[in-house]
Protein backbone atom coordinates (compact mmCIF):
# COMPACT_ATOMS: atom_id res chain seq x y z
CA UNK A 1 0.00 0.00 0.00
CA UNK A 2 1.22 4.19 -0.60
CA UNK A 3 1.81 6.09 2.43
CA UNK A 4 -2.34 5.82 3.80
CA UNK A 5 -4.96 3.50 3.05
CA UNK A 6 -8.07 4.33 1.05
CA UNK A 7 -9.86 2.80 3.30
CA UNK A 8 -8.93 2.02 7.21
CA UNK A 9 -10.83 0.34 10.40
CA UNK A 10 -9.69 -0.64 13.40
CA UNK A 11 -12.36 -2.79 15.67
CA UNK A 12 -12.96 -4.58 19.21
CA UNK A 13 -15.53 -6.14 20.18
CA UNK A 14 -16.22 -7.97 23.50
CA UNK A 15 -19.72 -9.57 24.32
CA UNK A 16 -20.47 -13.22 25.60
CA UNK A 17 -17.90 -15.93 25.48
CA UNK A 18 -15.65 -13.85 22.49
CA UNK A 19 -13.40 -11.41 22.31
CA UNK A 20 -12.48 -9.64 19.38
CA UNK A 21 -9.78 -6.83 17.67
CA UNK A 22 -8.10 -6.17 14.71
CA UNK A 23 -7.42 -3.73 11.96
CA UNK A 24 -7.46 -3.81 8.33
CA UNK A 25 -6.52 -1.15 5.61
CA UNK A 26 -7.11 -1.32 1.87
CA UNK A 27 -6.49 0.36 -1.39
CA UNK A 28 -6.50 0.36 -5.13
CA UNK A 29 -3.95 1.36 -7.48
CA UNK A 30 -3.87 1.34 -10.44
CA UNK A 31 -6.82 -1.24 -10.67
CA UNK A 32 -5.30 -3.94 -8.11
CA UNK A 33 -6.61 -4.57 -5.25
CA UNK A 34 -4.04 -4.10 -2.18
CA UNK A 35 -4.45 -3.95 1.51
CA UNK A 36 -3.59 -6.28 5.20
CA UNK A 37 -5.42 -7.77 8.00
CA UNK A 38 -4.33 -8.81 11.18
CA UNK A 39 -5.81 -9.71 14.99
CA UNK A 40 -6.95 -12.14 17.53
CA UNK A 41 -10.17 -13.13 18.53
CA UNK A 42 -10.82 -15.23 21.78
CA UNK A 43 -13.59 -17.26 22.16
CA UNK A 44 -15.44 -20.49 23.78
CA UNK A 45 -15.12 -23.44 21.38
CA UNK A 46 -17.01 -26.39 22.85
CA UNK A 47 -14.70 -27.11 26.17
CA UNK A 48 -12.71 -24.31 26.87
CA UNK A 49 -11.69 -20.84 25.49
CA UNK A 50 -8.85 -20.58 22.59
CA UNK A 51 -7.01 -18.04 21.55
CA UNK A 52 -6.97 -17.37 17.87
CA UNK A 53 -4.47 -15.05 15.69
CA UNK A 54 -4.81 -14.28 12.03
CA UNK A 55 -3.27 -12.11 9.22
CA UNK A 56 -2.93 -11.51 5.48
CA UNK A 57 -1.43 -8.96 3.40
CA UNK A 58 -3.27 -10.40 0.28
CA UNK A 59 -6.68 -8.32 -0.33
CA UNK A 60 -8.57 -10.18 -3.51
CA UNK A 61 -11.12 -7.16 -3.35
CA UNK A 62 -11.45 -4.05 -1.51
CA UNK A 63 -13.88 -1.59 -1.83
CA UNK A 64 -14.93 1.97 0.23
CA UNK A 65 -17.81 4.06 0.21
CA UNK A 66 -17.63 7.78 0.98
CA UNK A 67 -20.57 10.46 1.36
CA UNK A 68 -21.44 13.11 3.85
CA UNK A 69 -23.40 10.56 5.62
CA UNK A 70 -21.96 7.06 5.30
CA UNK A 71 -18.38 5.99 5.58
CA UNK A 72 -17.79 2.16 4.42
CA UNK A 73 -14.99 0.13 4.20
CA UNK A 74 -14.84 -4.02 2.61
CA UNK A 75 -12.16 -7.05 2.21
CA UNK A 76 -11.57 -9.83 0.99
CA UNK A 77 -8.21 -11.04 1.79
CA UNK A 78 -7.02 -14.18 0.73
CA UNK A 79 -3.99 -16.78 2.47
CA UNK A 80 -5.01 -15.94 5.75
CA UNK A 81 -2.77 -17.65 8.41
CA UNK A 82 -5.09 -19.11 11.66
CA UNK A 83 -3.14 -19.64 14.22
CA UNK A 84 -5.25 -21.36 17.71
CA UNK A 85 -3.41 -21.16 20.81
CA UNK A 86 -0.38 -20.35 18.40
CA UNK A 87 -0.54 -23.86 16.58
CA UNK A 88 -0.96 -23.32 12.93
CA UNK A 89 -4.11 -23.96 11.78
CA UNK A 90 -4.06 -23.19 8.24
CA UNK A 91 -2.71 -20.42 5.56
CA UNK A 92 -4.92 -20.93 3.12
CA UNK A 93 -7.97 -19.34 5.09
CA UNK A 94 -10.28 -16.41 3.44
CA UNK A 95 -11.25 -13.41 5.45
CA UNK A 96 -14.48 -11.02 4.63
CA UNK A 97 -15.28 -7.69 6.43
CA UNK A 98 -17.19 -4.89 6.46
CA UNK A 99 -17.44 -2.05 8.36
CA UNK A 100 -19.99 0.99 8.62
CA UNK A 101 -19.26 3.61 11.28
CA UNK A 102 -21.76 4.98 13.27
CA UNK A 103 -19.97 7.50 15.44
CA UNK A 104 -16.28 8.95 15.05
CA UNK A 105 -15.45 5.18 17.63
CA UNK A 106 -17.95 2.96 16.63
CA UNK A 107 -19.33 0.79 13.52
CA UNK A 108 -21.37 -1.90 13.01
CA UNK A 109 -20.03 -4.84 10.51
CA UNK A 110 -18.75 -7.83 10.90
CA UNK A 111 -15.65 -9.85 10.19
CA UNK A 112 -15.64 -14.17 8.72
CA UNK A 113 -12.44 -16.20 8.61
CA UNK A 114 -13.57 -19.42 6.69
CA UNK A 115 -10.40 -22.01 6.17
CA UNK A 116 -10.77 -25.48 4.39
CA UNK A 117 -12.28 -28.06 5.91
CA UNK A 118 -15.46 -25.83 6.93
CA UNK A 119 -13.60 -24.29 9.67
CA UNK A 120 -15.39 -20.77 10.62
CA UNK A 121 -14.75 -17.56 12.66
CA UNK A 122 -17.43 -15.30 12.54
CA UNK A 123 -18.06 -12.01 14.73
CA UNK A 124 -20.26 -9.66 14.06
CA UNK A 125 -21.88 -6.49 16.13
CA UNK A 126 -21.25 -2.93 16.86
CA UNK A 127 -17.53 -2.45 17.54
CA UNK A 128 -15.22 -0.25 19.36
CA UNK A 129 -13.04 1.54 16.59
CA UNK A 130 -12.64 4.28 13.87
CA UNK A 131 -13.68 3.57 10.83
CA UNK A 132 -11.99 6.07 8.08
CA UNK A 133 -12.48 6.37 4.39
CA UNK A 134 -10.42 8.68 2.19
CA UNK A 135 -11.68 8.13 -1.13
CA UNK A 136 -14.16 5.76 -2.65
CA UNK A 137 -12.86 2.77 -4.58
CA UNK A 138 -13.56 -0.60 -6.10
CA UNK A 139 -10.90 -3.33 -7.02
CA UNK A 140 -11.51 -6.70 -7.78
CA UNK A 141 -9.99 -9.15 -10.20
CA UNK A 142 -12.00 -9.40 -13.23
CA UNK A 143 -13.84 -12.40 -13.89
């Protein structure tokens, strides 16, 4: 990515049995998608509570939104490492997100890490974070 994102949020989330932050910037140049992920998200998983960690700096699609009312920022990001209680789960994982802030700390959205083998991570809710958008974009690989 240049020297800022065209799209940035940075979330927590804490409610229940899970845990959740992490940030996430994207941009396009030039057509391309580019952009990185990266967090931890705690939560119950049948018996006991694990501790997960994940990044990517491989964005498949990115896209913003930008008006005087509604600041949005998307993600797809591609070989996600999924780390659980720091044993490697997988890098081959998929992460989707999207984010709509409400107030100058706070959107709504939600964030999926799916890996192979049906393995989810899915959080979703009003979250603890700014949420900035510098220009609106699109960039996705054409099909």
């Amino acid at each position: 990515m240049g020297t800022l994102p065209d799209g940035s949020v940075t979330g927590k989330i804490m409610g229940g049995d899970t845990t959740a932050s992490f940030s996430a910037g994207v941009s396009c140049f030039g057509g391309q998608p580019s952009g990185s992920i990266q967090g931890n998200i705690r939560t119950f998983t049948g018996r006991d509570t694990s501790n997960f960690s994940f990044s990517s700096s491989n964005a498949e699609i990115v896209g913003t939104l930008l008006s005087d009312s509604l600041q949005f920022v998307e993600g797809k990001f591609v070989n996600v490492t999924l780390k659980k209680n720091s044993a490697l789960v997988s890098s081959n994982c998929v992460a989707i997100l999207t984010a709509e802030r409400l107030t100058g700390n706070s959107w709504v959205g939600s964030l999926a890490i799916i890996c192979p083998g049906g393995k989810e991570l899915v959080v979703f809710g009003v979250f603890t974070g700014p949420v900035s958008v510098l220009k609106q974009v699109i960039c996705k690989p054409l099909l």
